[in-house]
N, C-alpha and C. Protein backbone atom coordinates (compact mmCIF):
# COMPACT_ATOMS: atom_id res chain seq x y z
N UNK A 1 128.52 109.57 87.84
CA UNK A 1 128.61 110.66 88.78
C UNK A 1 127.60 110.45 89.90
N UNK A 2 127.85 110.20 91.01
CA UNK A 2 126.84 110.38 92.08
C UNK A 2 126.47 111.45 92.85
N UNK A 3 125.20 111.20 93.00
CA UNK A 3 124.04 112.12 93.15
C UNK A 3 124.68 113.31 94.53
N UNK A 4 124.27 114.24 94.50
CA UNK A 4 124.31 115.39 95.70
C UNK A 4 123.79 114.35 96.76
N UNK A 5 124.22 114.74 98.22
CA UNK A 5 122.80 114.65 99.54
C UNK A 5 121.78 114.72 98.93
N UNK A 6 121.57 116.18 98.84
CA UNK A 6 120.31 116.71 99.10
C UNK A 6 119.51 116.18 97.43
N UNK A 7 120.38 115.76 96.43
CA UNK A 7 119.51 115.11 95.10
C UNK A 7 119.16 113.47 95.72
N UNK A 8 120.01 112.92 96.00
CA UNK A 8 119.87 111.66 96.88
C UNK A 8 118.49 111.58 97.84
N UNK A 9 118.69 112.34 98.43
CA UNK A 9 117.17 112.30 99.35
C UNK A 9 116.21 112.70 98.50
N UNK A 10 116.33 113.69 97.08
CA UNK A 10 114.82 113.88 96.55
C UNK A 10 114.70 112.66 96.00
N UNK A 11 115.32 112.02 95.27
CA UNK A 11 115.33 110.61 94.25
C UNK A 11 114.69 109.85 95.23
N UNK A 12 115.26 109.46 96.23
CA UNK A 12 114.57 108.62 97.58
C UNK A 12 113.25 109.06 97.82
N UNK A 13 112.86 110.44 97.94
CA UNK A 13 111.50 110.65 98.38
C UNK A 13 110.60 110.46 96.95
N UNK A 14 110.57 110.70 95.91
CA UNK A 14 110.05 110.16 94.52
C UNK A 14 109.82 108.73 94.25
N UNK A 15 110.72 107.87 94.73
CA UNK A 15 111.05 106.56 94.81
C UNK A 15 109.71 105.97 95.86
N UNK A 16 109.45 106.72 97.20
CA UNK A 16 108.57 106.56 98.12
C UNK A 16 107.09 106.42 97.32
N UNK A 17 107.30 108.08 97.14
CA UNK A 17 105.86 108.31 96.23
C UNK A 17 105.36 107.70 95.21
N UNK A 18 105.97 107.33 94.19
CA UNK A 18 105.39 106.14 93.47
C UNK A 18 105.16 104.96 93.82
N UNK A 19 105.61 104.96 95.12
CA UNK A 19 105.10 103.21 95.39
C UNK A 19 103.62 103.58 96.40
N UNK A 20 103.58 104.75 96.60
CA UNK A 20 102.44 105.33 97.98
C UNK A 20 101.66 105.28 96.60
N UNK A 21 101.92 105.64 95.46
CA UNK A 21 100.99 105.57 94.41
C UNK A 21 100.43 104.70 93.86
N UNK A 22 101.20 103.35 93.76
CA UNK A 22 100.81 102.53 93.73
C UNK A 22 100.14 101.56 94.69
N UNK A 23 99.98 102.23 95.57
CA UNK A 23 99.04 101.38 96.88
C UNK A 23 97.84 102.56 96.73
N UNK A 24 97.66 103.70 96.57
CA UNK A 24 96.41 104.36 95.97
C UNK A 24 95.75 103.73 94.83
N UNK A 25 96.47 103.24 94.33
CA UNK A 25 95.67 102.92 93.28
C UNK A 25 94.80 101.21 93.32
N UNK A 26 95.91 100.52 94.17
CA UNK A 26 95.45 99.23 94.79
C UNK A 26 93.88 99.65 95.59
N UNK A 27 94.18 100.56 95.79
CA UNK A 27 93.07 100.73 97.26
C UNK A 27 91.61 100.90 96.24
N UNK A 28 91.94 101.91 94.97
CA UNK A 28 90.90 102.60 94.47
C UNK A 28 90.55 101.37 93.70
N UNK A 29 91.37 100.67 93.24
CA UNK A 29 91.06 98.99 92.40
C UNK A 29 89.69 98.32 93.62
N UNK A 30 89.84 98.44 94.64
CA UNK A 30 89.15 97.57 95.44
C UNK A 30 87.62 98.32 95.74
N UNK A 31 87.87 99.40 95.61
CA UNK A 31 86.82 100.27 95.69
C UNK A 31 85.58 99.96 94.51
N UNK A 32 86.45 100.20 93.40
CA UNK A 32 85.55 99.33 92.30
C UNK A 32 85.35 98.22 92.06
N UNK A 33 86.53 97.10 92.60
CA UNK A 33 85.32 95.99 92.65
C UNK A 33 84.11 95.73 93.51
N UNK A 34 84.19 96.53 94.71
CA UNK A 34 83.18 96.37 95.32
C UNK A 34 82.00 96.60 94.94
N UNK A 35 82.31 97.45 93.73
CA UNK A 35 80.59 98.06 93.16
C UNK A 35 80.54 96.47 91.72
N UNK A 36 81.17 95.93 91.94
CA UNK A 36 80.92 95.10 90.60
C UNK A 36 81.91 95.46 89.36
N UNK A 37 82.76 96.65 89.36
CA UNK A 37 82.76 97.23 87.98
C UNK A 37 84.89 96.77 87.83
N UNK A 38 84.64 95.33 87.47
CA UNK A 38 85.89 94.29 87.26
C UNK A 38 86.58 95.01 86.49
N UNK A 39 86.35 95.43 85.30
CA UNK A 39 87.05 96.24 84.28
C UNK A 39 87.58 97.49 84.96
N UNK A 40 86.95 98.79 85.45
CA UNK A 40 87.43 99.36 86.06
C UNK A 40 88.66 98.94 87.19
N UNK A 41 88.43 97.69 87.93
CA UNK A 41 89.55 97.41 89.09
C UNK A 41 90.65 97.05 88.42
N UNK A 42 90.22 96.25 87.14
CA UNK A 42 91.20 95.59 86.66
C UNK A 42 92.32 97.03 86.32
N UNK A 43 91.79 97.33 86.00
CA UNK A 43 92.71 98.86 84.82
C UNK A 43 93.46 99.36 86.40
N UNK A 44 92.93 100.10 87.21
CA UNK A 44 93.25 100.07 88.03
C UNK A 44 94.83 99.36 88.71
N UNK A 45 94.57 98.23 88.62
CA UNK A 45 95.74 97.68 89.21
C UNK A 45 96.59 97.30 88.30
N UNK A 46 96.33 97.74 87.18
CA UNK A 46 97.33 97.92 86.16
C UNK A 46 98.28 98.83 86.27
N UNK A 47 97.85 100.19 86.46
CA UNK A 47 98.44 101.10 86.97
C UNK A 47 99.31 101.13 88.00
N UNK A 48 99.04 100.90 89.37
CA UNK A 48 99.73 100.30 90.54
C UNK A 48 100.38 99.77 90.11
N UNK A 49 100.60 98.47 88.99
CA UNK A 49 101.77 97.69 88.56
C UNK A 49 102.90 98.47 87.75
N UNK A 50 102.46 99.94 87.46
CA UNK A 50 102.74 100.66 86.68
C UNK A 50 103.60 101.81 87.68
N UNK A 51 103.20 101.92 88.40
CA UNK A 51 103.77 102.95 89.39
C UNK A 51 105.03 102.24 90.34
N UNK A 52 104.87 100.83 90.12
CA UNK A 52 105.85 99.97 90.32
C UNK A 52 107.26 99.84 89.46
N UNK A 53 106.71 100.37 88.48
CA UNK A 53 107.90 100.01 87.17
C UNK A 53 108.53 101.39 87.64
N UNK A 54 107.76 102.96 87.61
CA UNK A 54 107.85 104.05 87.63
C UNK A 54 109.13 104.00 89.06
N UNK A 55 108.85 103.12 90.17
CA UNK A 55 109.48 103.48 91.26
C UNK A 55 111.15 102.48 90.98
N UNK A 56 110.83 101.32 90.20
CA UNK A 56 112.03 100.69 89.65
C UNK A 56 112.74 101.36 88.69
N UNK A 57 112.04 102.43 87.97
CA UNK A 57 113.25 103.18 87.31
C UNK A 57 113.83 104.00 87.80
N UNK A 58 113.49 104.57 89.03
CA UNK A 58 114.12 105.88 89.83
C UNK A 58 114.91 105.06 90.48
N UNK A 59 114.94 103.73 91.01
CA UNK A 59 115.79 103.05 91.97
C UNK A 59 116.64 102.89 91.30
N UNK A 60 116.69 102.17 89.48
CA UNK A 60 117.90 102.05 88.65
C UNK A 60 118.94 102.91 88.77
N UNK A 61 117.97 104.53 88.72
CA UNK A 61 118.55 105.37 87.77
C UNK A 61 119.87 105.87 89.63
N UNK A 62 119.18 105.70 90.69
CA UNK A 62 120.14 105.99 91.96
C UNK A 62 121.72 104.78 91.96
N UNK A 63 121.15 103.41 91.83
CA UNK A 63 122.12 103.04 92.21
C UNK A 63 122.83 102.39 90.80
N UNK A 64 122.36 103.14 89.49
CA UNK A 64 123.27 103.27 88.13
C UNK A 64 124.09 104.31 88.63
N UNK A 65 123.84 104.88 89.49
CA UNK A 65 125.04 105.98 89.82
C UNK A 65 125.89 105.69 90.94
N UNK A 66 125.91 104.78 91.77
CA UNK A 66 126.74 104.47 93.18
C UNK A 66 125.84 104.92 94.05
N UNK A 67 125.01 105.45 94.07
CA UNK A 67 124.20 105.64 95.36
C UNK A 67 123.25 104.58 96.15
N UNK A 68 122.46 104.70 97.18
CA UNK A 68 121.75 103.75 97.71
C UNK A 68 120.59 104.50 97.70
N UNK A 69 119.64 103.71 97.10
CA UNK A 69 118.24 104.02 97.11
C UNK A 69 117.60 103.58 98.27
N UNK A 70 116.47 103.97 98.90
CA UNK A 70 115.52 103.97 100.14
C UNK A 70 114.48 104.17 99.87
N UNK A 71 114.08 103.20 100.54
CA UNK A 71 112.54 103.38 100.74
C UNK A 71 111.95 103.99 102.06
N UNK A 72 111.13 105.47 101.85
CA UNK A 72 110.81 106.12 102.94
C UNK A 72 109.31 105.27 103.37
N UNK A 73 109.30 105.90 104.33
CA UNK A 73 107.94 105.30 105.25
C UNK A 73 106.55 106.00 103.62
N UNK A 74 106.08 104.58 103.95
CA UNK A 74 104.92 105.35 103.12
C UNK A 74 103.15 105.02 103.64
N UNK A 75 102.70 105.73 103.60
CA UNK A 75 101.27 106.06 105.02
C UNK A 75 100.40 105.21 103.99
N UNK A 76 99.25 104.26 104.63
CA UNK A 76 98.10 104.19 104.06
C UNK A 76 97.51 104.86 102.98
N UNK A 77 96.86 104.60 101.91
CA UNK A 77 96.27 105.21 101.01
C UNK A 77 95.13 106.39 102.02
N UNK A 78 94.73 107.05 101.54
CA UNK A 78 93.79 108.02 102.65
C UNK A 78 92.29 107.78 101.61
N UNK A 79 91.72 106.98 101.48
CA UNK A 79 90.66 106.79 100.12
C UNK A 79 89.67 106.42 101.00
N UNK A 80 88.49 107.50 100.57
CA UNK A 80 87.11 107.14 101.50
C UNK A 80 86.53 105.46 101.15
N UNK A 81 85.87 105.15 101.64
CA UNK A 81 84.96 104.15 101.35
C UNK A 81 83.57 103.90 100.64
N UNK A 82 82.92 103.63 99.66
CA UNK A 82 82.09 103.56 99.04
C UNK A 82 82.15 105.21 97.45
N UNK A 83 83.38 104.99 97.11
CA UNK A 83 83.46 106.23 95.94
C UNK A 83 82.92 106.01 95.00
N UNK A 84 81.73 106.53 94.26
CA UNK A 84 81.09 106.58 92.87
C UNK A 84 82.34 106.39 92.37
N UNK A 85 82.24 105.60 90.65
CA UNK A 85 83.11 105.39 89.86
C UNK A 85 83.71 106.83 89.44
N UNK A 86 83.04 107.93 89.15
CA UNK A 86 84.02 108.99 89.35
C UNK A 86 84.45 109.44 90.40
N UNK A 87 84.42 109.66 91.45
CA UNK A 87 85.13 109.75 92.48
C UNK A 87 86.24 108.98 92.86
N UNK A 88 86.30 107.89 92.26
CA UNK A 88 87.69 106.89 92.26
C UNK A 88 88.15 107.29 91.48
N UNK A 89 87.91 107.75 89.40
CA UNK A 89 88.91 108.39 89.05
C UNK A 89 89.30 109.92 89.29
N UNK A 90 88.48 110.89 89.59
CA UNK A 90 88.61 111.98 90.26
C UNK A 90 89.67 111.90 91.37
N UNK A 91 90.16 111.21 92.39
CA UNK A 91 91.24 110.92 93.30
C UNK A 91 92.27 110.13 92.23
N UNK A 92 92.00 109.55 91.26
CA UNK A 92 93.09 109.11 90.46
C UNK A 92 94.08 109.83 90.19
N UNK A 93 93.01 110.95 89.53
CA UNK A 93 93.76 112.04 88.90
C UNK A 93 94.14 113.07 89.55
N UNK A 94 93.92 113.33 90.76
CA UNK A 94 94.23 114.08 91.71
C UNK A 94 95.85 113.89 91.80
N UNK A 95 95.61 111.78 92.35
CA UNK A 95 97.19 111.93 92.82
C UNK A 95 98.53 112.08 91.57
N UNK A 96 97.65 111.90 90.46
CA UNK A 96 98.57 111.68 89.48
C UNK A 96 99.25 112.94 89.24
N UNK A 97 97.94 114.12 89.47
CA UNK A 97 98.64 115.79 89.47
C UNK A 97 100.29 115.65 90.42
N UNK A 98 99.26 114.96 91.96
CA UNK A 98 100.50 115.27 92.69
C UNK A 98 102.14 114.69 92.43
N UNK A 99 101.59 113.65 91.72
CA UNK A 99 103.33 113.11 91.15
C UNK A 99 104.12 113.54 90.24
N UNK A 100 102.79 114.23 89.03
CA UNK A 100 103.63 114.95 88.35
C UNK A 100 104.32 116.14 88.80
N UNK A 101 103.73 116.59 89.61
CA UNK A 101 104.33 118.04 90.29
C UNK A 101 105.73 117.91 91.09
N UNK A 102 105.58 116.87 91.59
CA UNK A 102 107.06 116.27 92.30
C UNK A 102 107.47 115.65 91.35
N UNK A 103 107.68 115.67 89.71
CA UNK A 103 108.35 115.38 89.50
C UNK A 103 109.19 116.76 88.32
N UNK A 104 108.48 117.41 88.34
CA UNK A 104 108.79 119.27 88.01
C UNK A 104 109.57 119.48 88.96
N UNK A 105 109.15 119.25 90.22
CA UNK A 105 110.14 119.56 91.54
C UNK A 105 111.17 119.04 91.62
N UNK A 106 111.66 117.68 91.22
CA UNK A 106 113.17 117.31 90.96
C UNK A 106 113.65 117.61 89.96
N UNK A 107 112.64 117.78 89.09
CA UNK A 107 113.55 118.01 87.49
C UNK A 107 114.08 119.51 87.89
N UNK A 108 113.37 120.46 88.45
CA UNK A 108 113.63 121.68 88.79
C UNK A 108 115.19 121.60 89.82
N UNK A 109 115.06 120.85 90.78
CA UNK A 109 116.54 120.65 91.32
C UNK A 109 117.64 120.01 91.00
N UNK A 110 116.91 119.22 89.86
CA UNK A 110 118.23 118.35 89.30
C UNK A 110 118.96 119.71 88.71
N UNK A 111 118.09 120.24 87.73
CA UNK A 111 118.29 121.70 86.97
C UNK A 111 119.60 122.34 87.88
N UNK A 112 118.69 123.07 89.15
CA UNK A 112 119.43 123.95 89.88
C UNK A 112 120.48 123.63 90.02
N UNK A 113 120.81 122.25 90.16
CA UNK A 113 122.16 121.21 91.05
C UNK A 113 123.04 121.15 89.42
N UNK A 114 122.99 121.28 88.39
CA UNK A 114 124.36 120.74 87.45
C UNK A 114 123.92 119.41 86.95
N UNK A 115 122.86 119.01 87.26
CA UNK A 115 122.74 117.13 87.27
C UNK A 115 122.30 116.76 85.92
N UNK A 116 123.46 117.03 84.74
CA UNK A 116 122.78 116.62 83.45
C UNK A 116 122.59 115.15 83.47
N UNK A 117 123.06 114.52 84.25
CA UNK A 117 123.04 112.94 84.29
C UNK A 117 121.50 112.51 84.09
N UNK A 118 120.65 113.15 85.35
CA UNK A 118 119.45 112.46 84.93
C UNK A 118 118.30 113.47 84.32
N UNK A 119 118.82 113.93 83.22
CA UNK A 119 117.50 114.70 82.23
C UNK A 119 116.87 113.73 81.76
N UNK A 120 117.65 112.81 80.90
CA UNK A 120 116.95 111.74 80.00
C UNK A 120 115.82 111.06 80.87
N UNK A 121 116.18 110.57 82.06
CA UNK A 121 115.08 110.23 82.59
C UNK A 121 113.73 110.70 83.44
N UNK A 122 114.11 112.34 83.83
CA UNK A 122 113.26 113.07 84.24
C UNK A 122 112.79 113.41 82.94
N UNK A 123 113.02 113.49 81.83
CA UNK A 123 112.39 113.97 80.48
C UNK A 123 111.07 112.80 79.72
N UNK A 124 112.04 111.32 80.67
CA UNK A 124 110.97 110.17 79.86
C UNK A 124 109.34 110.59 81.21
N UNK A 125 109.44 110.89 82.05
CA UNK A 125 108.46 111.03 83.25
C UNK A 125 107.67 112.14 83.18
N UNK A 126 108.46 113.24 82.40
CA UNK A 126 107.06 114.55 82.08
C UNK A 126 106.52 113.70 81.20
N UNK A 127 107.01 113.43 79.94
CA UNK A 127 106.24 112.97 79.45
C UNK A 127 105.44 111.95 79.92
N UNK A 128 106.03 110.94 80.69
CA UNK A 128 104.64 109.87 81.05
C UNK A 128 103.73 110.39 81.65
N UNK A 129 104.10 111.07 82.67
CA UNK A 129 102.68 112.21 83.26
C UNK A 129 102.04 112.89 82.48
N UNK A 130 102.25 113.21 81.22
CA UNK A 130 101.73 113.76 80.39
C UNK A 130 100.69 113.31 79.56
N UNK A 131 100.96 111.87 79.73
CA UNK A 131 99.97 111.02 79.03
C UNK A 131 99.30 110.29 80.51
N UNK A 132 99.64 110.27 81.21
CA UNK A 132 98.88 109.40 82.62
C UNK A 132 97.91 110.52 82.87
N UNK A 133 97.95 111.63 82.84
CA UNK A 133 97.01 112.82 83.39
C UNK A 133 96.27 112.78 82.20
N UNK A 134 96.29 112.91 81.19
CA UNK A 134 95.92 113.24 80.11
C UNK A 134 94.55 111.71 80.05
N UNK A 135 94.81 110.42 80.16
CA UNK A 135 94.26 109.24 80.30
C UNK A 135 93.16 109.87 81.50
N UNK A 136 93.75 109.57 82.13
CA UNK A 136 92.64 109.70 83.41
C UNK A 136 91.67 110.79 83.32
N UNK A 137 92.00 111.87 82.87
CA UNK A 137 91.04 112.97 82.40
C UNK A 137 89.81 112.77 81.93
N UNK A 138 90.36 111.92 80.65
CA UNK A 138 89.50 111.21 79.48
C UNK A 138 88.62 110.29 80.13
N UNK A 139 88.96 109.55 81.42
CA UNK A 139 88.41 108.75 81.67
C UNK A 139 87.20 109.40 83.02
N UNK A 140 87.88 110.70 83.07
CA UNK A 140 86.77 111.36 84.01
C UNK A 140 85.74 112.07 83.53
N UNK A 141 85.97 112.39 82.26
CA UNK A 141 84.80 113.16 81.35
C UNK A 141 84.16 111.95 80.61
N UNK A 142 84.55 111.00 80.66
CA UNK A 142 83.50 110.04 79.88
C UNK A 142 82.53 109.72 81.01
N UNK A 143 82.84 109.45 82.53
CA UNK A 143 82.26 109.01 82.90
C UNK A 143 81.43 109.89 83.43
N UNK A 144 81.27 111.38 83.35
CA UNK A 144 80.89 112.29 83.57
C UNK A 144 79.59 113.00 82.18
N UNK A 145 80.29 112.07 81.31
CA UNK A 145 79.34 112.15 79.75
C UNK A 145 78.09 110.88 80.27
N UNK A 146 78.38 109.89 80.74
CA UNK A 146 77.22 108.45 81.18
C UNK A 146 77.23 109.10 82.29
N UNK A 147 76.98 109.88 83.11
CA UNK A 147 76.30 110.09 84.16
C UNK A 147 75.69 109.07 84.61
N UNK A 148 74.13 109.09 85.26
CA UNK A 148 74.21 107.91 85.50
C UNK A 148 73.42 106.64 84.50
N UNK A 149 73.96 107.01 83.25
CA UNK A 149 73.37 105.44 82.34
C UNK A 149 74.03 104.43 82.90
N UNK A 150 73.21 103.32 83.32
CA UNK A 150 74.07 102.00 83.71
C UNK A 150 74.78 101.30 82.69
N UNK A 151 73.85 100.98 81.00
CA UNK A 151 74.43 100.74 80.03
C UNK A 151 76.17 101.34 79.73
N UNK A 152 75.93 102.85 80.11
CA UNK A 152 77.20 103.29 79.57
C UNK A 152 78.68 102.78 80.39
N UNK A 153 77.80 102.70 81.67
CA UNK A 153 78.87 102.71 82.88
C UNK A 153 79.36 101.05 82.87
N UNK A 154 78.94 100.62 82.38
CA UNK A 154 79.51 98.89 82.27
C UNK A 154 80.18 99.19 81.10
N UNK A 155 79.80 99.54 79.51
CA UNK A 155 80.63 100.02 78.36
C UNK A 155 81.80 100.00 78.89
N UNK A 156 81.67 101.06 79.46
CA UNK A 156 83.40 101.95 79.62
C UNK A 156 84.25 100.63 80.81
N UNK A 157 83.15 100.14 81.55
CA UNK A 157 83.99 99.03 82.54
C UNK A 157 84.49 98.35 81.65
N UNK A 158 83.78 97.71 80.64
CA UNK A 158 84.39 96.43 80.01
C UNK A 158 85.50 96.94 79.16
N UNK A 159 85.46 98.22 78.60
CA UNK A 159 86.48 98.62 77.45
C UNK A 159 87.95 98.76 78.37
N UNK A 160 87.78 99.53 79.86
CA UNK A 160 88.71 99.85 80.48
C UNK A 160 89.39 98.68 81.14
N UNK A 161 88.31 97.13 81.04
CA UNK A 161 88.99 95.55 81.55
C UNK A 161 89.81 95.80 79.85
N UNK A 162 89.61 95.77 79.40
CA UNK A 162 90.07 94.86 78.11
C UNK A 162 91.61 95.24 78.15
N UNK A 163 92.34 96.11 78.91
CA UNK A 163 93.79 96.78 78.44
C UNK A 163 94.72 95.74 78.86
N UNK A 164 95.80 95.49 78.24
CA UNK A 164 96.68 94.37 78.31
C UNK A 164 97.48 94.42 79.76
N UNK A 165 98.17 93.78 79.71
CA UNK A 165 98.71 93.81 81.95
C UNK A 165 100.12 93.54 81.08
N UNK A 166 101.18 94.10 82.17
CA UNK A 166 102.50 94.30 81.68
C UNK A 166 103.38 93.76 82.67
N UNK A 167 104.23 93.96 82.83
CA UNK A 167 105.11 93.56 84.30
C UNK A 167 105.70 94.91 85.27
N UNK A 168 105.86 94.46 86.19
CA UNK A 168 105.94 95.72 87.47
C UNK A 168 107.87 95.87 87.33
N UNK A 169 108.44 94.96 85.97
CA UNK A 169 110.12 95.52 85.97
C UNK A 169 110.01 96.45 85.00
N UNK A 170 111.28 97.42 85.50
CA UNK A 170 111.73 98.30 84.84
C UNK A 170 111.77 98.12 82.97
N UNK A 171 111.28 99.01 82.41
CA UNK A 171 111.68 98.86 80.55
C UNK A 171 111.83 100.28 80.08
């Protein structure tokens, strides 16, 4: 069944945003290596590779239906320069709010629109936001627990390098 207009253009603008997300997160990766803290960048651009997969499943899920997916204009990351390690995840989790919320916002119009087609996959995305917000949280109160111990703040770098790297296709 293919998508409404007006579901077509939200899928398209979601499709945008996860990839604007994934260049936030590129940006905030660079931010921390600049302070030294490799583990942190690394994790980092894990994510971005992650928001990549996130934007390849919304593209599947458009043209599994006959539609044409687009890519909207997407602006520079807006990320100050020189961010304490919480302040890079503090904007982490900021934008991660904002994706989950746009993605309440389509699930909410898919709703309105009849569109049982894509629950299953607006259902797999609360939940991943559910655990992506939930991560980053964790990772803002720890670093908010080491204040400023240097010991602690390398800890958590090296534990947060150690996470495995995946691929940026769809699974």
């Amino acid at each position: 069944m293919k998508l409404s207009d007006d579901l077509l253009k939200k899928f398209n603008e979601q499709i945008t945003l996860e990839l604007e997300a994934s260049l936030v997160y590129r940006q905030l990766a660079i931010e921390a290596d600049e302070q030294d803290l490799t583990g942190m960048a690394a994790w980092l651009r894990h994510q971005a590779d992650e928001e990549i997969v996130h934007a390849n499943k919304f593209i599947d899920h458009v043209v599994d239906r006959d539609n044409h997916a687009e890519i909207g204009a997407i602006r520079a990351p807006e990320v100050m320069r020189g961010l304490s390690p919480l302040s890079i995840f503090e904007a982490s989790l900021a934008h991660e709010v904002k994706v989950s919320n746009a993605i309440r916002d389509l699930y909410r119009e898919t709703e309105a629109a009849g569109d049982l087609d894509s629950r299953p996959l607006l259902n797999w995305f609360v939940d991943e936001q559910i655990e992506e917000e939930a991560t980053v949280s964790e990772i803002v109160g720890r670093i908010k627990l080491i204040g400023h111990d240097g010991a602690g703040l390398l800890r958590l770098d090296a534990e947060l390098g150690s996470r495995s790297v995946g691929t940026t296709e769809a699974h």
